[in-house]
N, C-alpha and C. Protein backbone atom coordinates (compact mmCIF):
# COMPACT_ATOMS: atom_id res chain seq x y z
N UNK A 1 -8.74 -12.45 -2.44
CA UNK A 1 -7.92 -12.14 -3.60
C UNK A 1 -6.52 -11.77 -3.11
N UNK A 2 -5.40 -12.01 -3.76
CA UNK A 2 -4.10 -11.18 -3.74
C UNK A 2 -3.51 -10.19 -4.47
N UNK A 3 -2.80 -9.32 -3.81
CA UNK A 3 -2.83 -8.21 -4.05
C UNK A 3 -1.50 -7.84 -4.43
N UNK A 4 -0.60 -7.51 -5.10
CA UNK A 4 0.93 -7.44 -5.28
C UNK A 4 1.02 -5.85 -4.80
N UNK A 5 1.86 -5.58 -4.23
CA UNK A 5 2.26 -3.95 -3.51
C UNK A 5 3.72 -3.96 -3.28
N UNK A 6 4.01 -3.44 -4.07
CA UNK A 6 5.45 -2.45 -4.11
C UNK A 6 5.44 -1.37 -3.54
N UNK A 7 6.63 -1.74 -2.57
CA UNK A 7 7.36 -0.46 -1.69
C UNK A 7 8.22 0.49 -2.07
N UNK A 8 8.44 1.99 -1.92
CA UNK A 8 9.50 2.20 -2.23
C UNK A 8 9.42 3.27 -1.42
N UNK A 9 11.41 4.30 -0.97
CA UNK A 9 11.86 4.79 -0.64
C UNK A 9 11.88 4.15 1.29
N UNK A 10 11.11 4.97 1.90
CA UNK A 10 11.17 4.75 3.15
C UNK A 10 10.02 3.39 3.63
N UNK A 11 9.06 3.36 2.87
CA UNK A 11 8.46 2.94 3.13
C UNK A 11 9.07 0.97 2.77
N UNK A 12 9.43 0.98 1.43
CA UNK A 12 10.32 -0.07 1.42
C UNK A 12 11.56 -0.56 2.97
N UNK A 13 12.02 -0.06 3.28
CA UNK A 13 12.69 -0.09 4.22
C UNK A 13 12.14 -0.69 5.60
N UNK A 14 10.84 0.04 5.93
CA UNK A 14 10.06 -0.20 6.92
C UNK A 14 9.63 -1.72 7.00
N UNK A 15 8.98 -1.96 5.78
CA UNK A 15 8.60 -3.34 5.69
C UNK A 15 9.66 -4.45 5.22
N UNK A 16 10.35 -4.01 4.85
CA UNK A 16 11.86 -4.88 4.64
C UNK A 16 11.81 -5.87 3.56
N UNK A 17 11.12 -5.40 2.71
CA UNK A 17 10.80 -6.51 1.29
C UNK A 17 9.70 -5.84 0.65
N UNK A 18 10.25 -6.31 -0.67
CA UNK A 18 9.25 -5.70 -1.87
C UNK A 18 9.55 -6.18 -3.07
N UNK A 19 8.47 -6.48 -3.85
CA UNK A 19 7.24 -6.35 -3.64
C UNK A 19 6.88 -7.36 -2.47
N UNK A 20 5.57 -6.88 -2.19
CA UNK A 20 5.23 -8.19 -1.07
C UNK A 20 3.24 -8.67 -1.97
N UNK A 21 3.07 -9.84 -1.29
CA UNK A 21 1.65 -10.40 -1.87
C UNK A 21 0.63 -10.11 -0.96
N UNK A 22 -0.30 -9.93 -0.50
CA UNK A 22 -1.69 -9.71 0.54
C UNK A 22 -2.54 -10.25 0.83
N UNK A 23 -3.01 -10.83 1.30
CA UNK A 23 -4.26 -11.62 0.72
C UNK A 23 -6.02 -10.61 1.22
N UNK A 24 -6.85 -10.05 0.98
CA UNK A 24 -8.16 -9.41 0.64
C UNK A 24 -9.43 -9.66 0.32
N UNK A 25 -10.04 -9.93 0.84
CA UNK A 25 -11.24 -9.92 0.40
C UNK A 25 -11.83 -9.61 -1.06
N UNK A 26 -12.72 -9.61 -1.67
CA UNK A 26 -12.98 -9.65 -2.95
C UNK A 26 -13.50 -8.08 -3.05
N UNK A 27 -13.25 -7.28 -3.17
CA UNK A 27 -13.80 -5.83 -3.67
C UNK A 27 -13.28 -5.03 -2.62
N UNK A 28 -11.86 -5.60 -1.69
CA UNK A 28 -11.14 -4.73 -0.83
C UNK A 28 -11.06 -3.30 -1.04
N UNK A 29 -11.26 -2.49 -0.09
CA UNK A 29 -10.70 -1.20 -0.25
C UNK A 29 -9.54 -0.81 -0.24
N UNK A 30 -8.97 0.09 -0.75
CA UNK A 30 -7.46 0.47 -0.46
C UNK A 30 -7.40 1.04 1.30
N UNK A 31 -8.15 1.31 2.10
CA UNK A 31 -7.92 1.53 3.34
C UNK A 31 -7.76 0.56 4.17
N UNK A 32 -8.65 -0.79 3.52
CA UNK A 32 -8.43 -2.13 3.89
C UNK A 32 -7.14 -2.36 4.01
N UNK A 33 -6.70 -2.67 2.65
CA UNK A 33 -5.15 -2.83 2.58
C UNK A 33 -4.41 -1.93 2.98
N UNK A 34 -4.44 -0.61 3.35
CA UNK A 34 -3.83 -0.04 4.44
C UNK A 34 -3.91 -0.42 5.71
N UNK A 35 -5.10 -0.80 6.21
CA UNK A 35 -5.19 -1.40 7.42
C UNK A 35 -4.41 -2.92 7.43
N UNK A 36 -3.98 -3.88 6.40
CA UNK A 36 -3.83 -5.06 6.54
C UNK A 36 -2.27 -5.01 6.19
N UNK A 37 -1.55 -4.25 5.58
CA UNK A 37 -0.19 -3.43 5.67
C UNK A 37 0.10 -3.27 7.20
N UNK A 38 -0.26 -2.47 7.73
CA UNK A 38 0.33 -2.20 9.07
C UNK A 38 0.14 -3.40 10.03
N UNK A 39 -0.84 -4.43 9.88
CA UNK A 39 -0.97 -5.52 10.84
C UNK A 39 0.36 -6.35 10.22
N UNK A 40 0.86 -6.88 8.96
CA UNK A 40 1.40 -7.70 8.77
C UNK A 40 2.87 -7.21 9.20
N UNK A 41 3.28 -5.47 8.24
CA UNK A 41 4.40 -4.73 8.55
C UNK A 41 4.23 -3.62 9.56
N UNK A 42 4.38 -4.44 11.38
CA UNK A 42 4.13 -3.45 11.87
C UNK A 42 5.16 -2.07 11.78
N UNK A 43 6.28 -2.14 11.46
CA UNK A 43 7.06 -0.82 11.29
C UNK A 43 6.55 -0.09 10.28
N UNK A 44 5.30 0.15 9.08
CA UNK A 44 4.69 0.81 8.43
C UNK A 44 3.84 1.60 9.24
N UNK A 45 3.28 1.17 10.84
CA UNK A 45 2.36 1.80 11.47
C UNK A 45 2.90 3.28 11.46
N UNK A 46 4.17 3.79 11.86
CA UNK A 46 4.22 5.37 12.30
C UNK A 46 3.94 6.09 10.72
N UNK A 47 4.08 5.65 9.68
CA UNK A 47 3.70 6.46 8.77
C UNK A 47 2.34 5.96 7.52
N UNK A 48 1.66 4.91 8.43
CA UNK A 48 0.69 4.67 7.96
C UNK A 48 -0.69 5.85 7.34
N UNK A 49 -0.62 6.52 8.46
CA UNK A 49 -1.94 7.77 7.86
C UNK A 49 -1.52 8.55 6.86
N UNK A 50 0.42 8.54 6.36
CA UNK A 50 0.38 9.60 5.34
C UNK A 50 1.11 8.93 4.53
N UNK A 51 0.68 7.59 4.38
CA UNK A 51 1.48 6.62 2.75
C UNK A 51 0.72 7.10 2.05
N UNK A 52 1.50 7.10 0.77
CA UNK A 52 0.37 7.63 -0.82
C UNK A 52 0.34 6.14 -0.91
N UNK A 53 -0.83 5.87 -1.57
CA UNK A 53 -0.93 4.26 -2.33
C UNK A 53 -1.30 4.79 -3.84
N UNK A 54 -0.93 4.38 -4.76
CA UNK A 54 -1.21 4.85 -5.61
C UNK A 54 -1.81 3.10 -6.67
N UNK A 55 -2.88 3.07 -7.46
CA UNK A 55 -3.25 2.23 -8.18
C UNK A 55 -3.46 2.28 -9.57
N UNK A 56 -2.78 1.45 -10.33
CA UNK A 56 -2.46 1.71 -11.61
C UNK A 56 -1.96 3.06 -11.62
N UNK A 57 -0.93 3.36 -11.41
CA UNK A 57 -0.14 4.76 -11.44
C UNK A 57 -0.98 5.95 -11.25
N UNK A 58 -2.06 5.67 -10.27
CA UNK A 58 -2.92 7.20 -10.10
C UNK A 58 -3.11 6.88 -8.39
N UNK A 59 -3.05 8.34 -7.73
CA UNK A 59 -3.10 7.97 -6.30
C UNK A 59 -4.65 7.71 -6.11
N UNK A 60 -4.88 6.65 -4.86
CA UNK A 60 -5.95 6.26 -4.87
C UNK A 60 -6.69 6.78 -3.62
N UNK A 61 -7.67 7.68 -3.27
CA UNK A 61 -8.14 7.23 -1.53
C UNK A 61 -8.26 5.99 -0.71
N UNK A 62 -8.74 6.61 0.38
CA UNK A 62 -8.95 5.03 1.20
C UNK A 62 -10.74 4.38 0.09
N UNK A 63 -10.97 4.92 0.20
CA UNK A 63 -12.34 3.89 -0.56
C UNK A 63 -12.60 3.89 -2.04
N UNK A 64 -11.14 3.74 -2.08
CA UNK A 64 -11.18 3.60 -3.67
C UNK A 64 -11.29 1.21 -3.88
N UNK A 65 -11.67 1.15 -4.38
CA UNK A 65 -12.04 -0.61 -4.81
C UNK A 65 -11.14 -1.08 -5.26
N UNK A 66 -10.33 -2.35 -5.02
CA UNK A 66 -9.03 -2.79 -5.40
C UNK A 66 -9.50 -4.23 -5.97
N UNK A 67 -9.19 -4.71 -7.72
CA UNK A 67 -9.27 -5.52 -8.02
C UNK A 67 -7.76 -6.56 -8.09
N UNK A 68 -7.64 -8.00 -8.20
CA UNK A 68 -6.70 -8.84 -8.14
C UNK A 68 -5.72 -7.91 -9.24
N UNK A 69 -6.23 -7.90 -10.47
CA UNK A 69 -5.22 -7.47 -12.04
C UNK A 69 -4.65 -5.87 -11.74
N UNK A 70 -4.85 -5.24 -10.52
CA UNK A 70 -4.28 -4.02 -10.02
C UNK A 70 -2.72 -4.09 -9.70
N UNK A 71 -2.12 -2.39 -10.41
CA UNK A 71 -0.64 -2.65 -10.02
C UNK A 71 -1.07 -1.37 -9.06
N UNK A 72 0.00 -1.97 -7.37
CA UNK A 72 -0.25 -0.65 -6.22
C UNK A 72 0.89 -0.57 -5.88
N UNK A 73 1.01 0.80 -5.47
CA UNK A 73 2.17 1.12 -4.93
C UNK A 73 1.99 1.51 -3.59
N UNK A 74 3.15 1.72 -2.77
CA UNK A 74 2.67 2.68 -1.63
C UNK A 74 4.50 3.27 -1.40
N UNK A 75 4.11 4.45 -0.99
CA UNK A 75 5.53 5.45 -1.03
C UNK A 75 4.77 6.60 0.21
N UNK A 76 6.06 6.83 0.91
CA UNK A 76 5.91 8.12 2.32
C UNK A 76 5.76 9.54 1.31
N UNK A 77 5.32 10.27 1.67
CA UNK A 77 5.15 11.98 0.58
C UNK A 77 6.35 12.32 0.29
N UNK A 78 6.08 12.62 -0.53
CA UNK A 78 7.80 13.13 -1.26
C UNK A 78 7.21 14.95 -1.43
N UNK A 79 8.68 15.48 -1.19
CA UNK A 79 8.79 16.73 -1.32
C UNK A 79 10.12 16.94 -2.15
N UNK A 80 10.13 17.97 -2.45
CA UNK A 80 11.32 18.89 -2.97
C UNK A 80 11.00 19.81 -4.30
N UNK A 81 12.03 20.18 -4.90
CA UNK A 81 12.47 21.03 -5.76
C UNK A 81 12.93 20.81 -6.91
């Protein structure tokens, strides 16, 4: 299946394009596609363990189930005030 994933802030930068497409297995995990993120964009690797991915606008874990009709995001932690 493919997967559409939008970048943003730092993490956009890293991978140098966004949205980008994926291609997944059929009932991929979101850790999957974390793992298949950092093989394609290796400059995502240094902040790979602390991207939020978030699916359909809710953050997701790594073994959360990712269908094709999914909107994902992935963004570095945001802080402030």
């Amino acid at each position: 299946m493919k997967i559409e994933v939008q970048f943003f802030a730092a993490a956009r930068d890293a991978a140098g394009q966004s949205p980008v497409s994926v291609s997944l297995s059929e009932n991929a995990s979101v850790g999957e596609l974390r793992e298949r993120l950092v093989q394609e964009f290796p400059n995502l690797n240094s902040m790979a363990k602390v991207l939020l991915v978030a699916v359909n606008n809710e953050y997701a874990d790594n073994d959360r189930c990712l269908q094709e009709s999914d909107s994902v995001a992935c963004f570095p932690p945001v802080s402030g005030g």
